[in-house]
PDB file of N, CA and C in Angstrom:
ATOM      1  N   UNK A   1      37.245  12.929  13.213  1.00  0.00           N
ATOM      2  CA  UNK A   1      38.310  12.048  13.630  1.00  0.00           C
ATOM      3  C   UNK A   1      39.636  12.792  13.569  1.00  0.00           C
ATOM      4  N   UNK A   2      40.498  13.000  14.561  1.00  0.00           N
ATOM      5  CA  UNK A   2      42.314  13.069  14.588  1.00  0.00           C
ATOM      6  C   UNK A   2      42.175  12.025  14.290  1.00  0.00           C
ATOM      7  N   UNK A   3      43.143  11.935  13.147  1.00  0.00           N
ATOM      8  CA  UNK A   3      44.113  10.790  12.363  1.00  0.00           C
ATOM      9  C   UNK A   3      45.318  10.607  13.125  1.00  0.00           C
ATOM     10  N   UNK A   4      45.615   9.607  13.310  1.00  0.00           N
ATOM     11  CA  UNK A   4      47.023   9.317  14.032  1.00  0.00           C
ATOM     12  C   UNK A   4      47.592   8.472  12.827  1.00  0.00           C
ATOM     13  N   UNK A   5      47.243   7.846  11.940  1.00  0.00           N
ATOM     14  CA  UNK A   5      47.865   6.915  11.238  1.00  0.00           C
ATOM     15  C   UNK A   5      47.095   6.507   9.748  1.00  0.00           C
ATOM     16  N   UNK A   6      47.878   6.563   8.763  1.00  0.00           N
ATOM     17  CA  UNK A   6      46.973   6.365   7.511  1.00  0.00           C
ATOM     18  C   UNK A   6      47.768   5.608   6.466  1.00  0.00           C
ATOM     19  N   UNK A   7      46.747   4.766   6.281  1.00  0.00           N
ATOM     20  CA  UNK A   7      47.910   4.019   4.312  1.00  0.00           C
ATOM     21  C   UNK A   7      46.564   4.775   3.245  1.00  0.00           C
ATOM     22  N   UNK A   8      48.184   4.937   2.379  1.00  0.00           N
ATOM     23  CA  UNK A   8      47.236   5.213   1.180  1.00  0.00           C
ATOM     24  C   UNK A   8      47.201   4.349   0.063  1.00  0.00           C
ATOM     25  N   UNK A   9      46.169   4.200  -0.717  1.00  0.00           N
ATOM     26  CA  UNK A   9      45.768   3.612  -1.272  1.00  0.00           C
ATOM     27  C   UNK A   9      46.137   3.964  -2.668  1.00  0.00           C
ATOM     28  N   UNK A  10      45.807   5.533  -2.962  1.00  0.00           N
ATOM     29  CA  UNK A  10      45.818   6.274  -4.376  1.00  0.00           C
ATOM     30  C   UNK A  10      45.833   7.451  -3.758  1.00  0.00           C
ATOM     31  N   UNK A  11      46.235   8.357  -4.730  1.00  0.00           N
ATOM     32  CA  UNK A  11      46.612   9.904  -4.246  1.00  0.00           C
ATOM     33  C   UNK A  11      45.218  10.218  -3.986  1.00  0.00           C
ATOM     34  N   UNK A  12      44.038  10.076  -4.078  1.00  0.00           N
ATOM     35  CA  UNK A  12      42.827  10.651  -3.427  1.00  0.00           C
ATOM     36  C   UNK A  12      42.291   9.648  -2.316  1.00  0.00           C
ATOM     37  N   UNK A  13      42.811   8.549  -1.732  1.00  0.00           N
ATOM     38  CA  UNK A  13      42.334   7.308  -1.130  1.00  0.00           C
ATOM     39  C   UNK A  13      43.012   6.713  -0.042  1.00  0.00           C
ATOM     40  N   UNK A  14      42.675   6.699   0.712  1.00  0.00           N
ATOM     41  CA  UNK A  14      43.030   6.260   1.868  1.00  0.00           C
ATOM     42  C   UNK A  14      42.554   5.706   3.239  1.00  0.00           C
ATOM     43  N   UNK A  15      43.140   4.633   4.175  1.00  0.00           N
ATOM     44  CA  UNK A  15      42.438   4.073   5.139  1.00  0.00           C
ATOM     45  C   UNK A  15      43.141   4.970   6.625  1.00  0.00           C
ATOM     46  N   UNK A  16      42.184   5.555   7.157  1.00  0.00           N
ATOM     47  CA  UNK A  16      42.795   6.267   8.531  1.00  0.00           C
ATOM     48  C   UNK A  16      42.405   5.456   9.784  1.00  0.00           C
ATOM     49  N   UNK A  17      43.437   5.387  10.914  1.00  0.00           N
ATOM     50  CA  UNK A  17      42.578   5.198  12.408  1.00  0.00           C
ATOM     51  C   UNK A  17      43.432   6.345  13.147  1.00  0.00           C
ATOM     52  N   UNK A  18      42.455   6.877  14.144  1.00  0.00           N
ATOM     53  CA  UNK A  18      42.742   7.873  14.832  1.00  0.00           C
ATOM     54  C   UNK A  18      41.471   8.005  16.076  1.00  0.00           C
ATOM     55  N   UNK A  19      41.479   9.177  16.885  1.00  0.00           N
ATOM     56  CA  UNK A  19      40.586   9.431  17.639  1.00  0.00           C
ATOM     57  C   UNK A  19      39.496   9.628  17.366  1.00  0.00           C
ATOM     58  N   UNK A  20      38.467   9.183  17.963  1.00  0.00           N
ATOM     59  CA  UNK A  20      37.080   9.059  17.228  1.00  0.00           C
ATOM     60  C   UNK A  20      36.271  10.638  17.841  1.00  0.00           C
ATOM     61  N   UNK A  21      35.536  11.292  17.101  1.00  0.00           N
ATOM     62  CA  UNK A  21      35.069  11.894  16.803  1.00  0.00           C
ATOM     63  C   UNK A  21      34.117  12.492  18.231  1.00  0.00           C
ATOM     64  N   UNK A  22      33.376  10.958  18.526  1.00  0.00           N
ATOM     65  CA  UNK A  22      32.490  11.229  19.528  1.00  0.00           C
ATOM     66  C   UNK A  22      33.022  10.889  20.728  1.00  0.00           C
ATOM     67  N   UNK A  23      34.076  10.675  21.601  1.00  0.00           N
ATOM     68  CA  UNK A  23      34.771  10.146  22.237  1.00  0.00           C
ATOM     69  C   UNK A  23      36.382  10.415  22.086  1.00  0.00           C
ATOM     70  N   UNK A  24      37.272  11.124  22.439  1.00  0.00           N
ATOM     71  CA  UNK A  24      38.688  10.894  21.634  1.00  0.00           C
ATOM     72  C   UNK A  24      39.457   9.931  22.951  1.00  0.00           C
ATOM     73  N   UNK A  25      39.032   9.567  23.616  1.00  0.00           N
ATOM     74  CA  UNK A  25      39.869   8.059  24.219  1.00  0.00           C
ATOM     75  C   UNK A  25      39.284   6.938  22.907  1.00  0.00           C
ATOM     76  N   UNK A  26      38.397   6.674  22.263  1.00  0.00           N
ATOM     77  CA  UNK A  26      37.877   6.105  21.717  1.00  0.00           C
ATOM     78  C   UNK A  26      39.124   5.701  20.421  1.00  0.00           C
ATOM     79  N   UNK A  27      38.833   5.009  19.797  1.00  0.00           N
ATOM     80  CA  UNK A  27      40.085   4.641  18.633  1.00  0.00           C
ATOM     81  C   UNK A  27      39.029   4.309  17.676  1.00  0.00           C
ATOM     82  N   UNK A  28      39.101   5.172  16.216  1.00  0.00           N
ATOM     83  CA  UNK A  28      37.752   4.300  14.987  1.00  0.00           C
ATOM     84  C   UNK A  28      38.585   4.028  14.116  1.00  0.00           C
ATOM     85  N   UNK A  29      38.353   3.582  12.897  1.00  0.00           N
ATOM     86  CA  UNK A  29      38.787   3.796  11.351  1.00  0.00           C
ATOM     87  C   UNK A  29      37.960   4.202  10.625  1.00  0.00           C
ATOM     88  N   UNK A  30      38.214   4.790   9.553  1.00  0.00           N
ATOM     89  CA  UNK A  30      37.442   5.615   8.496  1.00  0.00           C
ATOM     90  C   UNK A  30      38.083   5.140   6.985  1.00  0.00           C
ATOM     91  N   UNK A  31      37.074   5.098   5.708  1.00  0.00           N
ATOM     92  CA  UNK A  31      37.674   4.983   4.598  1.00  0.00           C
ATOM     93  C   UNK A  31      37.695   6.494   4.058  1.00  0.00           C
ATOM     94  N   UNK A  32      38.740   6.933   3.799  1.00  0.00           N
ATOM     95  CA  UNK A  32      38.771   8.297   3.328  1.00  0.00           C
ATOM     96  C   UNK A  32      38.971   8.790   1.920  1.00  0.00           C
ATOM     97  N   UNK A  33      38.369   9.609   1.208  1.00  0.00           N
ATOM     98  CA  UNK A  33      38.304   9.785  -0.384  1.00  0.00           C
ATOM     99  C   UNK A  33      38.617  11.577  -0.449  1.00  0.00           C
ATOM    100  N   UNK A  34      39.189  11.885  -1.107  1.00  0.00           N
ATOM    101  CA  UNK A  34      39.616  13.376  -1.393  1.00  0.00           C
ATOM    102  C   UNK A  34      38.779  13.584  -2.645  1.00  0.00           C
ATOM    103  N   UNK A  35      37.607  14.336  -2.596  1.00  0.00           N
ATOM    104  CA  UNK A  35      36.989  14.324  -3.952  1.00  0.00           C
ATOM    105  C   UNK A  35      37.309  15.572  -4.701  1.00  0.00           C
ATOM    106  N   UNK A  36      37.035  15.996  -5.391  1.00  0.00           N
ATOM    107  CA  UNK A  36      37.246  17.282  -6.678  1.00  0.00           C
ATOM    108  C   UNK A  36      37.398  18.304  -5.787  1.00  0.00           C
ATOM    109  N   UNK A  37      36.432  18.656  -4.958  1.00  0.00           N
ATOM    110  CA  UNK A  37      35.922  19.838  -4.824  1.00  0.00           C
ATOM    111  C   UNK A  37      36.942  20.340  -3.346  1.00  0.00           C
ATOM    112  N   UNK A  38      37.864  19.086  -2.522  1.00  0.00           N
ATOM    113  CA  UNK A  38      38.637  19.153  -1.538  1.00  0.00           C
ATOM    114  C   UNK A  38      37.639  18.426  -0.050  1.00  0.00           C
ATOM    115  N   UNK A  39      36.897  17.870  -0.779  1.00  0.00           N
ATOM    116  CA  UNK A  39      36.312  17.395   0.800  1.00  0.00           C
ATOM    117  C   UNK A  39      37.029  15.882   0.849  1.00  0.00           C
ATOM    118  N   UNK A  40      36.642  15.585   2.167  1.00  0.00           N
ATOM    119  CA  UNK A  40      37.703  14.278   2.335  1.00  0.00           C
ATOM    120  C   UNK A  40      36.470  13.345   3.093  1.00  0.00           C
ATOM    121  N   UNK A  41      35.886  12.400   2.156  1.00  0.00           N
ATOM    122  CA  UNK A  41      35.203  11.477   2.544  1.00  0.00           C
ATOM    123  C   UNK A  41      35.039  10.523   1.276  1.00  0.00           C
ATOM    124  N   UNK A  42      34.839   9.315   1.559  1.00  0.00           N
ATOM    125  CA  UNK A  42      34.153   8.361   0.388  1.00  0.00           C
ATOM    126  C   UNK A  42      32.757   8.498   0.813  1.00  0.00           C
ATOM    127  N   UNK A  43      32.022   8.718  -0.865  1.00  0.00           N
ATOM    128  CA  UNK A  43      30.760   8.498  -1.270  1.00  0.00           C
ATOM    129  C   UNK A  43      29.927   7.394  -0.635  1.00  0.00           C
ATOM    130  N   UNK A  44      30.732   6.514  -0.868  1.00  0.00           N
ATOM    131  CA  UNK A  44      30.684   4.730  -0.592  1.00  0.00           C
ATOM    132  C   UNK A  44      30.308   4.321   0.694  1.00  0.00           C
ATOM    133  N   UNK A  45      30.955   5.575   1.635  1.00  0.00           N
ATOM    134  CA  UNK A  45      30.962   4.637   2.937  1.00  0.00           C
ATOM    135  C   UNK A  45      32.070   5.403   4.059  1.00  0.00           C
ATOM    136  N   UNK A  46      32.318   6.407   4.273  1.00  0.00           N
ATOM    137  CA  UNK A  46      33.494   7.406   4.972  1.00  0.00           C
ATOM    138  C   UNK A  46      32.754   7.508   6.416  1.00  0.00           C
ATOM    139  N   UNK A  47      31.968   7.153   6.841  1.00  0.00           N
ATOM    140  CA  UNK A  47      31.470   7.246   7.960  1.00  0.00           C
ATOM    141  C   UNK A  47      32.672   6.027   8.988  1.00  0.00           C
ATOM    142  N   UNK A  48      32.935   6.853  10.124  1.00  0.00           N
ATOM    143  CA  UNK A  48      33.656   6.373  11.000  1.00  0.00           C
ATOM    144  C   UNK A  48      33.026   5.144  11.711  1.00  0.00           C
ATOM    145  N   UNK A  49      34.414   3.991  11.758  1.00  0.00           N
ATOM    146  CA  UNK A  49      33.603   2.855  12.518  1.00  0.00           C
ATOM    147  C   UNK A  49      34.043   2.763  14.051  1.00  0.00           C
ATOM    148  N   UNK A  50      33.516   2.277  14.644  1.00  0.00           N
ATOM    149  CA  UNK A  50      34.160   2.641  16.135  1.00  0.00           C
ATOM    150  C   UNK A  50      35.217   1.208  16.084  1.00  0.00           C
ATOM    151  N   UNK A  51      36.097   1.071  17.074  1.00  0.00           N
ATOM    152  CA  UNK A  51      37.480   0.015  16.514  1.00  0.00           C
ATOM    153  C   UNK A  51      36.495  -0.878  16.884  1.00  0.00           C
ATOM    154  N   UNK A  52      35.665  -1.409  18.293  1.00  0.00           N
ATOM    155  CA  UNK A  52      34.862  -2.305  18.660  1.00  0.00           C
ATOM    156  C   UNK A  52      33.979  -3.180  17.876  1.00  0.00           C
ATOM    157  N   UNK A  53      33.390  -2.219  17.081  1.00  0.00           N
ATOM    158  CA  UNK A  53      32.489  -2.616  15.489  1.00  0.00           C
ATOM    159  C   UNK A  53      33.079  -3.342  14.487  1.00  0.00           C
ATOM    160  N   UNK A  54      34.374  -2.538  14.724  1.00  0.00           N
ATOM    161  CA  UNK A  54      35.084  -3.095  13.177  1.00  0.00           C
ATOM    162  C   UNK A  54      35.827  -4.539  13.381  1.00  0.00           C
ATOM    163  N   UNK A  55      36.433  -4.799  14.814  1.00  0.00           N
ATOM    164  CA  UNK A  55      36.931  -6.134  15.096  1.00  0.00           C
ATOM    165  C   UNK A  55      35.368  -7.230  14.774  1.00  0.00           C
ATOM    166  N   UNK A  56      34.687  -6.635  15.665  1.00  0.00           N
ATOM    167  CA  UNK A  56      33.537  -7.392  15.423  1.00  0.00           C
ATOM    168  C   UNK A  56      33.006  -7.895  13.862  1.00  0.00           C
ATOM    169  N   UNK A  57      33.057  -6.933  12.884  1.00  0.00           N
ATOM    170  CA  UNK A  57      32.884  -6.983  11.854  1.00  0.00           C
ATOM    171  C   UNK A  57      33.635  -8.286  10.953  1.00  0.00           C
ATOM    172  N   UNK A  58      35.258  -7.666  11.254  1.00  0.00           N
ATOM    173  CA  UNK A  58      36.514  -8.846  10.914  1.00  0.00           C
ATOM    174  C   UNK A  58      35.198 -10.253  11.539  1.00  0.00           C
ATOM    175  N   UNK A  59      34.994 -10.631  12.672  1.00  0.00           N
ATOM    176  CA  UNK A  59      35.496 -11.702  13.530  1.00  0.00           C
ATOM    177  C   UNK A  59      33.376 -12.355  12.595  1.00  0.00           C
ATOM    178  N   UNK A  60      32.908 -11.951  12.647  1.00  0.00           N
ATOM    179  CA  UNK A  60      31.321 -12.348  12.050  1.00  0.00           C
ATOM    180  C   UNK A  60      31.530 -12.399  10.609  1.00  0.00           C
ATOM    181  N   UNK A  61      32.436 -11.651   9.807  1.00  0.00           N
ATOM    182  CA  UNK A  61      32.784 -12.290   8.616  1.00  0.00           C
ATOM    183  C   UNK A  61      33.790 -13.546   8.129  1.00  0.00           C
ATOM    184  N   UNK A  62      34.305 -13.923   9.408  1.00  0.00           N
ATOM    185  CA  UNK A  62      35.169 -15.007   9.233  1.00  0.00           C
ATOM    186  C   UNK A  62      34.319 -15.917   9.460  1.00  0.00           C
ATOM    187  N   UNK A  63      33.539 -15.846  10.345  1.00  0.00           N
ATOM    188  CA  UNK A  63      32.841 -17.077  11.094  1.00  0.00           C
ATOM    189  C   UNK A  63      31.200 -17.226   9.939  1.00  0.00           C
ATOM    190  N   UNK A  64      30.985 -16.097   9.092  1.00  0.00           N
ATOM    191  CA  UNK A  64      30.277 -16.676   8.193  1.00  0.00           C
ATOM    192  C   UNK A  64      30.596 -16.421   6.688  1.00  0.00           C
ATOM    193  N   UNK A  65      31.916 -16.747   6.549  1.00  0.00           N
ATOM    194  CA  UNK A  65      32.273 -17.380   5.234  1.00  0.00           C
ATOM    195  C   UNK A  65      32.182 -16.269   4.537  1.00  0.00           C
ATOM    196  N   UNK A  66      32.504 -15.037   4.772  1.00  0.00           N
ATOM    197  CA  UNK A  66      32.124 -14.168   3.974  1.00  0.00           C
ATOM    198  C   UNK A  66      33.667 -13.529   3.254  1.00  0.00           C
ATOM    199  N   UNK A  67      34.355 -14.214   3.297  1.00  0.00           N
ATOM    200  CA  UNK A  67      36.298 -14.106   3.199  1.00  0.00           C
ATOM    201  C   UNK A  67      36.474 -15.018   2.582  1.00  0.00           C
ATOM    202  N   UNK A  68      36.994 -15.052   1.316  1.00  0.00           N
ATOM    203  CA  UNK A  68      37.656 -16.240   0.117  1.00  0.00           C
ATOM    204  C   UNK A  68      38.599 -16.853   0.974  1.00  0.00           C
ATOM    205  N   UNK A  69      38.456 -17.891   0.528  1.00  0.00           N
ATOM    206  CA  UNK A  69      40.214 -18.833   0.986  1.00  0.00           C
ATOM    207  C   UNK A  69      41.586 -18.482   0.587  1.00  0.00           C
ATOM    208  N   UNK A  70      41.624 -17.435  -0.602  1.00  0.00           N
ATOM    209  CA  UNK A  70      42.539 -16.848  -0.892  1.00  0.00           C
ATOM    210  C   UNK A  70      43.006 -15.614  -0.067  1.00  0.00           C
ATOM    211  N   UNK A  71      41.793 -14.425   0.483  1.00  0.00           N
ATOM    212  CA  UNK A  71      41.632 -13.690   1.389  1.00  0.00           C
ATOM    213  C   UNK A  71      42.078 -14.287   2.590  1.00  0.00           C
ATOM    214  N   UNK A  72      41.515 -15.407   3.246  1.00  0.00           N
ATOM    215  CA  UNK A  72      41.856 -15.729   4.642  1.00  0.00           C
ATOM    216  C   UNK A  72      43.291 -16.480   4.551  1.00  0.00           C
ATOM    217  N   UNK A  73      43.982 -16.977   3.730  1.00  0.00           N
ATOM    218  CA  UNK A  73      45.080 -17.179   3.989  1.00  0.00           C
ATOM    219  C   UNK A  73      46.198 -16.099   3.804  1.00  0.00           C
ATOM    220  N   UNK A  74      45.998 -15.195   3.133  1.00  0.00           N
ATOM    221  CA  UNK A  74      46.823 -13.576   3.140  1.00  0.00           C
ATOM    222  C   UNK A  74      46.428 -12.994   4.508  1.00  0.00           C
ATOM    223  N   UNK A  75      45.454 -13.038   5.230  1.00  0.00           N
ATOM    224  CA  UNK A  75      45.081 -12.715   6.529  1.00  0.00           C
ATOM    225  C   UNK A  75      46.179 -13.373   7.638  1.00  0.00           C
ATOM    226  N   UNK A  76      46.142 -15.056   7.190  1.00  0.00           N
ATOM    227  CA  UNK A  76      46.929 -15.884   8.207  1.00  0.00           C
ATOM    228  C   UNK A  76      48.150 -15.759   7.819  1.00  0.00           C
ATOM    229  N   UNK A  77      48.838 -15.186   6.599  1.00  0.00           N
ATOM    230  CA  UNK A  77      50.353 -14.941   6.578  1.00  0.00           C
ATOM    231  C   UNK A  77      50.771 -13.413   7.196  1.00  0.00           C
ATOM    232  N   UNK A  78      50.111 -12.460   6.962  1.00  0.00           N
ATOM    233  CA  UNK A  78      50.636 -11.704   8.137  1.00  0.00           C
ATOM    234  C   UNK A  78      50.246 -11.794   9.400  1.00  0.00           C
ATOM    235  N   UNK A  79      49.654 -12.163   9.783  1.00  0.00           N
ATOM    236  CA  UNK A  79      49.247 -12.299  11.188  1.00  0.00           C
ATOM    237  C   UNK A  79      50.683 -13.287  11.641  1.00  0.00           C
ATOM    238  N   UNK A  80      50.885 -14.355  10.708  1.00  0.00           N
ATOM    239  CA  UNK A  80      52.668 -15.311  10.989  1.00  0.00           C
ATOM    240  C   UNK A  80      53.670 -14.131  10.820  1.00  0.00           C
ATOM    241  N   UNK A  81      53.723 -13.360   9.780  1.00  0.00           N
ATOM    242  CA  UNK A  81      55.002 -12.795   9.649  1.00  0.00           C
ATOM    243  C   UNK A  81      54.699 -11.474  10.383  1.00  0.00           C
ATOM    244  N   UNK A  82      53.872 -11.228  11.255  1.00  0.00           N
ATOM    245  CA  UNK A  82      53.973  -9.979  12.538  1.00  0.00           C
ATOM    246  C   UNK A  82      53.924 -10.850  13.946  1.00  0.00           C
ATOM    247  N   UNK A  83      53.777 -11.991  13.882  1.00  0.00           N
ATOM    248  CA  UNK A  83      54.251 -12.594  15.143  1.00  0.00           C
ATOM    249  C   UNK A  83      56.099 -12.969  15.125  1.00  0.00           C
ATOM    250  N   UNK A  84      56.206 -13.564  13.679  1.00  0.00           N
ATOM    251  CA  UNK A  84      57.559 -13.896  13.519  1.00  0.00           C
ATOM    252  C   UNK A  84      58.659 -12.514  13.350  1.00  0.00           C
ATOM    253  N   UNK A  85      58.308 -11.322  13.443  1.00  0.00           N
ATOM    254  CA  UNK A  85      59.283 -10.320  13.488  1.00  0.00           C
ATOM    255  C   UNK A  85      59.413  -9.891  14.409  1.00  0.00           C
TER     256      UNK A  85
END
């Protein structure tokens, strides 16, 4: 993946989206981990998602309850305060 854009999380941790790997018109996200040794992946799960997957992902976890009510209303306040700016 080219990274175009990243938050970090912790000085070894971070969420990237950028050009995907297999495709670079393509757009993925990746969870990214800096481990000891200098490689940059999480153990957990660093495998790139394609953006298509991952909306999908969002949109099948809303629709089966898989998001606290505390979660989905922090969801519905920025989604208000990035329409309202």
């Amino acid at each position: 993946m080219k990274a175009r854009d990243d938050f970090r999380i912790s000085d070894d941790h971070s969420i990237e989206w950028g050009n995907a790997t297999w495709d670079e018109n393509d757009t993925s996200i990746r969870n990214r981990y800096d481990n000891a040794k200098g490689g940059k992946f999480n153990y957990a799960g660093s495998g790139e998602i394609p953006w298509a997957d991952f909306i999908t992902m969002i949109h099948e976890s809303i629709r089966r309850n898989h998001f606290s009510d505390d979660e989905l209303k922090e969801i519905e306040k920025l989604i208000s305060n990035r329409r309202n700016s």
